[in-house]
C-alpha atoms as a PDB file:
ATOM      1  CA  UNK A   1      -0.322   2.851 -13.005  1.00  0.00           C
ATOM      2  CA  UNK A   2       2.729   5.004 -13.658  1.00  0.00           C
ATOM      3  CA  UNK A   3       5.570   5.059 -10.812  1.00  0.00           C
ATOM      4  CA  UNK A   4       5.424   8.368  -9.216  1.00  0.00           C
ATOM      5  CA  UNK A   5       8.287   7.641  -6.234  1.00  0.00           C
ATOM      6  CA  UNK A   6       7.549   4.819  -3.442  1.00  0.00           C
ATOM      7  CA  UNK A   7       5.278   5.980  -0.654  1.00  0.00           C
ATOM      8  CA  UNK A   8       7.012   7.329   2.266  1.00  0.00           C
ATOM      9  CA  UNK A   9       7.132   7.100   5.984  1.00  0.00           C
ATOM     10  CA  UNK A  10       5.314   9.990   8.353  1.00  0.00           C
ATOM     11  CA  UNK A  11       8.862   9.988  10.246  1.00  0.00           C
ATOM     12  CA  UNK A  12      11.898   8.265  10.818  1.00  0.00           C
ATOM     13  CA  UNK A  13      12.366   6.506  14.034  1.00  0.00           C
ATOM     14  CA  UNK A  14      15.455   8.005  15.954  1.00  0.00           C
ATOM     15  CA  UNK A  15      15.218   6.617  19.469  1.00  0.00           C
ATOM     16  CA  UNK A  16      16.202   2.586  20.096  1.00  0.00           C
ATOM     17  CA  UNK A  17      13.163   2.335  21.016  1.00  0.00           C
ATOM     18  CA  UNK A  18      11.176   3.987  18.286  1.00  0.00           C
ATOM     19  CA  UNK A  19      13.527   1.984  16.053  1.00  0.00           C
ATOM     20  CA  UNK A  20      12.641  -1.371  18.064  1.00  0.00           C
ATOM     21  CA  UNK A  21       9.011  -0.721  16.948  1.00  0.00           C
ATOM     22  CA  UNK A  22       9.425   0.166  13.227  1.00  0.00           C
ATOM     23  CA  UNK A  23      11.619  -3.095  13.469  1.00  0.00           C
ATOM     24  CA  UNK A  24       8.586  -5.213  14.304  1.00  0.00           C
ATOM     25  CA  UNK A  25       6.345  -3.228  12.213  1.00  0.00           C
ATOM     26  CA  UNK A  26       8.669  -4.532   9.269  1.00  0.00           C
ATOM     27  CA  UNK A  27       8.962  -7.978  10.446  1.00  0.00           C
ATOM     28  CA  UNK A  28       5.164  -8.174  10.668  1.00  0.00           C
ATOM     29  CA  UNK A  29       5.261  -6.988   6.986  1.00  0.00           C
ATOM     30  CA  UNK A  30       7.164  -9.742   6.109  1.00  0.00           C
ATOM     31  CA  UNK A  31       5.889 -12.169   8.024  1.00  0.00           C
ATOM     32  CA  UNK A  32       2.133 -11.974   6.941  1.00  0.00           C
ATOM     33  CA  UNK A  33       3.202 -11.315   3.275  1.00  0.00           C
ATOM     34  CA  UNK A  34       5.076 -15.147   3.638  1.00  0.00           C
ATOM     35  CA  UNK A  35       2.759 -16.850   5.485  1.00  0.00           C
ATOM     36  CA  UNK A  36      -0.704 -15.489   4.829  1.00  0.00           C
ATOM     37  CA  UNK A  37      -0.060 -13.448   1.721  1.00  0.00           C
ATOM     38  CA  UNK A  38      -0.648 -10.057   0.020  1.00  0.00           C
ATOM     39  CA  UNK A  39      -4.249 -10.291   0.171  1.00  0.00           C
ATOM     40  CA  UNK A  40      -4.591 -10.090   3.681  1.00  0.00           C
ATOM     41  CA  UNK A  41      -1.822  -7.314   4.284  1.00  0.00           C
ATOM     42  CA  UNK A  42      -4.109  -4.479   5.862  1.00  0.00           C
ATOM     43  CA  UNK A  43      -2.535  -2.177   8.168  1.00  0.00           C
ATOM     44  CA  UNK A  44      -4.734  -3.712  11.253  1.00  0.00           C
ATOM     45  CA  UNK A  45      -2.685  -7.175  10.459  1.00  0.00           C
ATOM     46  CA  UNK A  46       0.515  -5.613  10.323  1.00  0.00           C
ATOM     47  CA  UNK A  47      -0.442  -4.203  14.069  1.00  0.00           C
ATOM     48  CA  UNK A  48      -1.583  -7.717  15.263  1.00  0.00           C
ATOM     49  CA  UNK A  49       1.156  -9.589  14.366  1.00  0.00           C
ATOM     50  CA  UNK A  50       3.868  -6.885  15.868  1.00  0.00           C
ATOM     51  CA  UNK A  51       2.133  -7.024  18.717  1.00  0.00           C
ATOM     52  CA  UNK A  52       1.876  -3.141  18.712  1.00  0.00           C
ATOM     53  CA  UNK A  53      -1.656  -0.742  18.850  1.00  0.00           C
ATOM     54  CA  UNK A  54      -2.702   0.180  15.385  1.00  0.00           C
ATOM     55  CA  UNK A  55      -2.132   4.190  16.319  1.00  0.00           C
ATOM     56  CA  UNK A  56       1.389   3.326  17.113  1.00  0.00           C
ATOM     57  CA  UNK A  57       1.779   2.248  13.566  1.00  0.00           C
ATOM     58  CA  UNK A  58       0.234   5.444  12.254  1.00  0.00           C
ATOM     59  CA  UNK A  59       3.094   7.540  14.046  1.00  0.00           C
ATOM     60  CA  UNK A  60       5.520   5.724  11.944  1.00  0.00           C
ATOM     61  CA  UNK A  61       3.301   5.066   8.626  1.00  0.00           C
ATOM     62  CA  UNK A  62       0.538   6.427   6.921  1.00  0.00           C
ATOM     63  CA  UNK A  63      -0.891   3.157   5.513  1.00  0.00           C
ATOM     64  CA  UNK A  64       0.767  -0.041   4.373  1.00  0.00           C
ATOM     65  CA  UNK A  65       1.771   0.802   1.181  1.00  0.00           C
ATOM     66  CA  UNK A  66       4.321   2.932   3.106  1.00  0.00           C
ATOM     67  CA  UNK A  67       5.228  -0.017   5.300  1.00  0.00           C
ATOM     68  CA  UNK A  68       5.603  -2.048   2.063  1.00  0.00           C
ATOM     69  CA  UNK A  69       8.414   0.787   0.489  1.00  0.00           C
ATOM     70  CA  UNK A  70       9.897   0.211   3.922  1.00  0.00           C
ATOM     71  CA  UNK A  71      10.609  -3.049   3.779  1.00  0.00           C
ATOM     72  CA  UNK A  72      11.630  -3.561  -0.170  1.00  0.00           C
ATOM     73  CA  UNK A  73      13.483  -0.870   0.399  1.00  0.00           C
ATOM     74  CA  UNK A  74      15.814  -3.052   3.756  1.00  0.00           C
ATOM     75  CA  UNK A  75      15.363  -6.037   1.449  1.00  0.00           C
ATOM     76  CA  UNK A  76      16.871  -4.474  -1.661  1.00  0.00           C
ATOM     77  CA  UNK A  77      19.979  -3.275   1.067  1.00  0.00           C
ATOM     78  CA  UNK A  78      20.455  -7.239   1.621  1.00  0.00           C
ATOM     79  CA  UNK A  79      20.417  -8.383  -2.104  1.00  0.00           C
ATOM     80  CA  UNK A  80      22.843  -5.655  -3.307  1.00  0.00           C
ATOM     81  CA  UNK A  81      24.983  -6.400  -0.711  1.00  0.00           C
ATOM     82  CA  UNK A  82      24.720 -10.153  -1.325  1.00  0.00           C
ATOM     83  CA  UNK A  83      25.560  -9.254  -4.911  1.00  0.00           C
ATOM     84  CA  UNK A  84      29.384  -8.530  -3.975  1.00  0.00           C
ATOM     85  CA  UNK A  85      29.657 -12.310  -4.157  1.00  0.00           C
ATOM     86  CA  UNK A  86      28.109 -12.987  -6.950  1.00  0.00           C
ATOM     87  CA  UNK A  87      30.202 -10.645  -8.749  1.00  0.00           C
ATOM     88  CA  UNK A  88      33.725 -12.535  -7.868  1.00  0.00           C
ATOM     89  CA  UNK A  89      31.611 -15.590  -8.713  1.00  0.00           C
ATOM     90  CA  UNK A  90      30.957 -13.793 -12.321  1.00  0.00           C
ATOM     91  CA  UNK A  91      34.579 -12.240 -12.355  1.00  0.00           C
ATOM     92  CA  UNK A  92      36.268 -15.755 -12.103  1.00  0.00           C
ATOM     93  CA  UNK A  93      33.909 -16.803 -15.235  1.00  0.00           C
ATOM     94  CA  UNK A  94      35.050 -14.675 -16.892  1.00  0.00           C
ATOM     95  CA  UNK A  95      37.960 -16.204 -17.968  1.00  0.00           C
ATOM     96  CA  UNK A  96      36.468 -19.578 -18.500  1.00  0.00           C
ATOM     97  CA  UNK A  97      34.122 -18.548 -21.547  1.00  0.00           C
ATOM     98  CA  UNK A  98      31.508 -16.182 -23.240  1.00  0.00           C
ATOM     99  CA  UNK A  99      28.566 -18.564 -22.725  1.00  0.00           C
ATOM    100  CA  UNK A 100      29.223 -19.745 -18.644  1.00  0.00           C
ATOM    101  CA  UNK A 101      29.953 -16.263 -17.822  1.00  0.00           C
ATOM    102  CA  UNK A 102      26.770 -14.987 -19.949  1.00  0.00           C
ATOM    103  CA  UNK A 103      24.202 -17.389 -18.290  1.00  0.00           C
ATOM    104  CA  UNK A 104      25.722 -16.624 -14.655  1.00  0.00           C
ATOM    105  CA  UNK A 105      24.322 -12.989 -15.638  1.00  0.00           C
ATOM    106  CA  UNK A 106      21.120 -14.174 -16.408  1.00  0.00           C
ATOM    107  CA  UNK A 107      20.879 -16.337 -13.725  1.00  0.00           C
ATOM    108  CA  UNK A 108      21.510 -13.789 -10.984  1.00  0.00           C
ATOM    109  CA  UNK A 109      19.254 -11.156 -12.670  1.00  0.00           C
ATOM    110  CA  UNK A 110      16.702 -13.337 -12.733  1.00  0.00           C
ATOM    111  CA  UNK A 111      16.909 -14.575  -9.603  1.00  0.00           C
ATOM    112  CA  UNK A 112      17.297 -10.527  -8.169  1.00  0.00           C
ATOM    113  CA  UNK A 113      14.071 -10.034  -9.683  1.00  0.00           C
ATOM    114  CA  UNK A 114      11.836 -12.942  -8.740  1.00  0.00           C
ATOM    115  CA  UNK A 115      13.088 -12.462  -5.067  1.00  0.00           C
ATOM    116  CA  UNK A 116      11.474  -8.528  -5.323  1.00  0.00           C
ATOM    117  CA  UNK A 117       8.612  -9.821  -7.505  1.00  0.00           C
ATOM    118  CA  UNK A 118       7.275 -12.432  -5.309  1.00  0.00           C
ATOM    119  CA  UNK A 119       7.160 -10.244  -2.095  1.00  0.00           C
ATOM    120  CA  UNK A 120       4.079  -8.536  -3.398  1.00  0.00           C
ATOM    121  CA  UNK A 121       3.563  -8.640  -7.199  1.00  0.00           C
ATOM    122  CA  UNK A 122       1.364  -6.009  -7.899  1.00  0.00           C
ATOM    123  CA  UNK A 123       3.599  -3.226  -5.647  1.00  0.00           C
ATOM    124  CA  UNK A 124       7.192  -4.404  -7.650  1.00  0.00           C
ATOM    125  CA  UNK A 125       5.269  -4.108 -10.949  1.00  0.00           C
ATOM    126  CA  UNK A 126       3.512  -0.197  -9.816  1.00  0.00           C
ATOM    127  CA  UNK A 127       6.721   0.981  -8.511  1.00  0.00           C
ATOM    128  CA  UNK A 128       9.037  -1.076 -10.502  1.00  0.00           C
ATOM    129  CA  UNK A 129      11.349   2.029 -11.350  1.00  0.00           C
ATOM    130  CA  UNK A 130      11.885   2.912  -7.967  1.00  0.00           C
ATOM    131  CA  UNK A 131      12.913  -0.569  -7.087  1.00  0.00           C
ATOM    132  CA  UNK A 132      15.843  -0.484  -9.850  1.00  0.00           C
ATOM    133  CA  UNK A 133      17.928  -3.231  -8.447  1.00  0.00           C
ATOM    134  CA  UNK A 134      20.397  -2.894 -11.344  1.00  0.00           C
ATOM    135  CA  UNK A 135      20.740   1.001 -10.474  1.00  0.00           C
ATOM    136  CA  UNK A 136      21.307  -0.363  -6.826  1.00  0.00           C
ATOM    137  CA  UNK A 137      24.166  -2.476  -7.764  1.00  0.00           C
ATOM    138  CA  UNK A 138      25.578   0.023 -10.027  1.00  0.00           C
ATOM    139  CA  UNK A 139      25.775   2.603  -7.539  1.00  0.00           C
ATOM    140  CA  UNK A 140      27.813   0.061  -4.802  1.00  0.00           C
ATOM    141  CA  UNK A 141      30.151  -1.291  -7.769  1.00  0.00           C
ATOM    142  CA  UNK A 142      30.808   2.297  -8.573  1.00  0.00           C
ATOM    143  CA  UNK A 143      31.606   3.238  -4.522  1.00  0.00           C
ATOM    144  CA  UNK A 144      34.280   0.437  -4.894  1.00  0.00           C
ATOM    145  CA  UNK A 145      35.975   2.264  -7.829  1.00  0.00           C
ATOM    146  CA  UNK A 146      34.398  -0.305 -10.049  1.00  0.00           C
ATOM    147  CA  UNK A 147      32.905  -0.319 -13.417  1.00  0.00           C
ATOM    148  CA  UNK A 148      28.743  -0.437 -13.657  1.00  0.00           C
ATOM    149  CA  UNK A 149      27.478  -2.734 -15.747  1.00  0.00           C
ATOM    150  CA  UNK A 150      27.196  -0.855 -18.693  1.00  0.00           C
ATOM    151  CA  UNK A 151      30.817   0.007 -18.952  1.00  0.00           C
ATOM    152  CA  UNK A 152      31.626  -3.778 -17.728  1.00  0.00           C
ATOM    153  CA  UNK A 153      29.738  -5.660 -20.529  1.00  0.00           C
ATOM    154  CA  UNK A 154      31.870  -3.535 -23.571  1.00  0.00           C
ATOM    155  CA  UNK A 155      34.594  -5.024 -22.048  1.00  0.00           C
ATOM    156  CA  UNK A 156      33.612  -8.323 -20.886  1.00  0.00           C
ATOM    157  CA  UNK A 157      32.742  -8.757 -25.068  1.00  0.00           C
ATOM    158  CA  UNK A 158      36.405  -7.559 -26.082  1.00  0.00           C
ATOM    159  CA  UNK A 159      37.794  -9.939 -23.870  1.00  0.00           C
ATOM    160  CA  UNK A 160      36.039 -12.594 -26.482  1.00  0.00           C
ATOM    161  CA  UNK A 161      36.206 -10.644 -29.547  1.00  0.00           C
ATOM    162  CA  UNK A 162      37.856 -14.189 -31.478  1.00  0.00           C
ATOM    163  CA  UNK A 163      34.686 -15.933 -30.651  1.00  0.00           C
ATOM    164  CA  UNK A 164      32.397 -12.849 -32.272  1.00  0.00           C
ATOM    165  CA  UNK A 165      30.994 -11.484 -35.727  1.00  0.00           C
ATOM    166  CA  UNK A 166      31.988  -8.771 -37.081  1.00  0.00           C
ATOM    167  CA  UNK A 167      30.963  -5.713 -35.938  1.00  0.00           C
ATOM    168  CA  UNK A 168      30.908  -2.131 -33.239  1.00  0.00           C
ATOM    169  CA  UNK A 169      31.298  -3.737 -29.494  1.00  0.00           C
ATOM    170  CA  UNK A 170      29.735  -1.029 -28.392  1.00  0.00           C
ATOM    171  CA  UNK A 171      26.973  -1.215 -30.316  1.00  0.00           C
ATOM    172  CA  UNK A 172      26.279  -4.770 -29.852  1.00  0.00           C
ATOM    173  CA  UNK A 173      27.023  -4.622 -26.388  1.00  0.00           C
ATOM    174  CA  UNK A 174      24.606  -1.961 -26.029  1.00  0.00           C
ATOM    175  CA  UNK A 175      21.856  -4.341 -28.075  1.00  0.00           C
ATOM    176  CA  UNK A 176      22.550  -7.199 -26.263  1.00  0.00           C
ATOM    177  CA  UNK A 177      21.986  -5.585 -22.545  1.00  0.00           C
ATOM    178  CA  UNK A 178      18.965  -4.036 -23.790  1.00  0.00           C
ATOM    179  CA  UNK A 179      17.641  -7.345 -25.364  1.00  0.00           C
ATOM    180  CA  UNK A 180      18.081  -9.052 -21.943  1.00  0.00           C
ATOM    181  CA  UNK A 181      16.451  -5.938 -20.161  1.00  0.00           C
ATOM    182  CA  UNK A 182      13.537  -6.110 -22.659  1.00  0.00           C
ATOM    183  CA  UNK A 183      13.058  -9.899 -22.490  1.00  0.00           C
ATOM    184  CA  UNK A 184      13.300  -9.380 -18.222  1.00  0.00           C
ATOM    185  CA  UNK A 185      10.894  -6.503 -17.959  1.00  0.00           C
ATOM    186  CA  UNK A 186       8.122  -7.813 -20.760  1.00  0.00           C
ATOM    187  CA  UNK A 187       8.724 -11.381 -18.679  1.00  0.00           C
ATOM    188  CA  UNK A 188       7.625  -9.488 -15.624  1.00  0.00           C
ATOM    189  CA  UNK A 189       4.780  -7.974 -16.959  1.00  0.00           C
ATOM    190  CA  UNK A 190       3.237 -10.609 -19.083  1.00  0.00           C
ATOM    191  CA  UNK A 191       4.640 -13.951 -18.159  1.00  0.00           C
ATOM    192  CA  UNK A 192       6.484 -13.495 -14.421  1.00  0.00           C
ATOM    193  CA  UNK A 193       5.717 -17.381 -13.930  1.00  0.00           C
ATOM    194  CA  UNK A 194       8.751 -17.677 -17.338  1.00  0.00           C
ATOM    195  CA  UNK A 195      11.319 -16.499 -14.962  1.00  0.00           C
ATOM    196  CA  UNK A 196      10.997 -19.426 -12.904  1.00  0.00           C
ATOM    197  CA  UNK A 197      11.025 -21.657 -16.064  1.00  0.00           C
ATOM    198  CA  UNK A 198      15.433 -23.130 -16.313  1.00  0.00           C
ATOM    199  CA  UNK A 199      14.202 -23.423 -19.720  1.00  0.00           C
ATOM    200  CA  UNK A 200      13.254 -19.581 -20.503  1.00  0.00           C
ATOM    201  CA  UNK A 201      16.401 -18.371 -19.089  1.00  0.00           C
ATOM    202  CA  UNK A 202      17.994 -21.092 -21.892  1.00  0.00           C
ATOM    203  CA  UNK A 203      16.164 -19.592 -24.383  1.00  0.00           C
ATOM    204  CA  UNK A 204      17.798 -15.697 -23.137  1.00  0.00           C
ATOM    205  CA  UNK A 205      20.973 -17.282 -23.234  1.00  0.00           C
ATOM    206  CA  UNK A 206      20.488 -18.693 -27.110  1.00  0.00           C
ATOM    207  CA  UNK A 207      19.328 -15.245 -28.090  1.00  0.00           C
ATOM    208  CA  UNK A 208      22.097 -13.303 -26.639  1.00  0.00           C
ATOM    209  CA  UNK A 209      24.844 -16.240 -28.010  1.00  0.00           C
ATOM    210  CA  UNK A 210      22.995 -16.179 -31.662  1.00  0.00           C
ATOM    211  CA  UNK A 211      23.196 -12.653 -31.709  1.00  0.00           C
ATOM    212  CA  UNK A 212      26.920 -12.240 -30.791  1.00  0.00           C
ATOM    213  CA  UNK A 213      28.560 -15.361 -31.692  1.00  0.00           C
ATOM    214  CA  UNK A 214      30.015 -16.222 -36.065  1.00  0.00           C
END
């Protein structure tokens, strides 16, 4: 099913304690979706577990798929902002070689989208586009006056140019993000259980290294 925009609230809570209930509504989200699981996310559940009336719900949301965009969209708030370390973390490889600084990228992409994924596979995978982490981060890297990650990479690759073949930077900087984006998304799709696999992201990392390295 194509991604036509996440599903969206019936209002915005604007009193504390309108935004005490959505709170709990949320929590309940989470909550059954880690203990219990997707398949028994219903909008009745979501109302027992907060505690709350099941009309009080439908003030706020018009079923749970809207209580679902709610909540990826707090927890995607908390991994971009967790991010900002990760970056330094990347920053300092940077430095210290091609290949460390190269799997630290894999690493925390992976890891970005496994933590999205396993909320509730089959809503990441419908509304995948709408939950762009990378466009996330891109957008807070580029509030801090820094590069995105597209202009980053071209440089990050100069940086090494002894260590690669011959050839346009650009170019095969612009091949090699969309290699690791193809290999990511496909992974998703087909094989999500690969992303957890150490030795899948080692096989991302040889691909990216055969591809740029002499």
């Amino acid at each position: 099913m194509s991604d036509t925009g996440l599903p969206q609230p019936r209002k915005r809570p604007r009193q504390q304690r309108s935004q005490t209930l959505v709170r709990a509504i949320r929590e309940a989200c989470l909550q059954i979706l880690e203990t219990e699981g997707p398949d028994r996310l219903t909008t009745q559940r979501i109302a027992d577990v907060a505690g709350i009336n099941i009309a009080s719900l439908y003030q706020y949301f018009p079923n749970k798929e809207a209580v679902l965009a709610d909540v990826y969209e707090e927890r995607m708030a908390g991994l971009v902002a967790q991010t900002e370390s990760e970056f330094a973390r990347i920053h300092a490889l940077t430095d210290q070689g091609l290949e460390a600084t190269l799997a630290a990228i894999i690493d925390l992409e992976v890891a970005l989208l496994l933590q999205l994924y396993r909320m509730y596979p089959d809503f990441y995978l419908q509304y995948q586009q709408s939950l762009d982490i990378r466009a996330r981060v891109n957008e807070l890297t580029q509030s801090l006056a820094n590069p995105s990650w597209e202009q980053w990479f071209p440089g990050f690759l100069r940086r090494h140019r002894a260590q690669l073949r011959k050839g346009d930077i650009d170019t095969m900087a612009f091949i090699a993000r969309r290699s690791l984006d193809a290999c990511l998304q496909s992974a998703l799709a087909e094989r999500p259980q690969a992303l957890e696999d150490p030795a899948f992201q080692r096989e991302m990392l040889r691909l990216l290294l055969n591809y740029l390295l002499k």
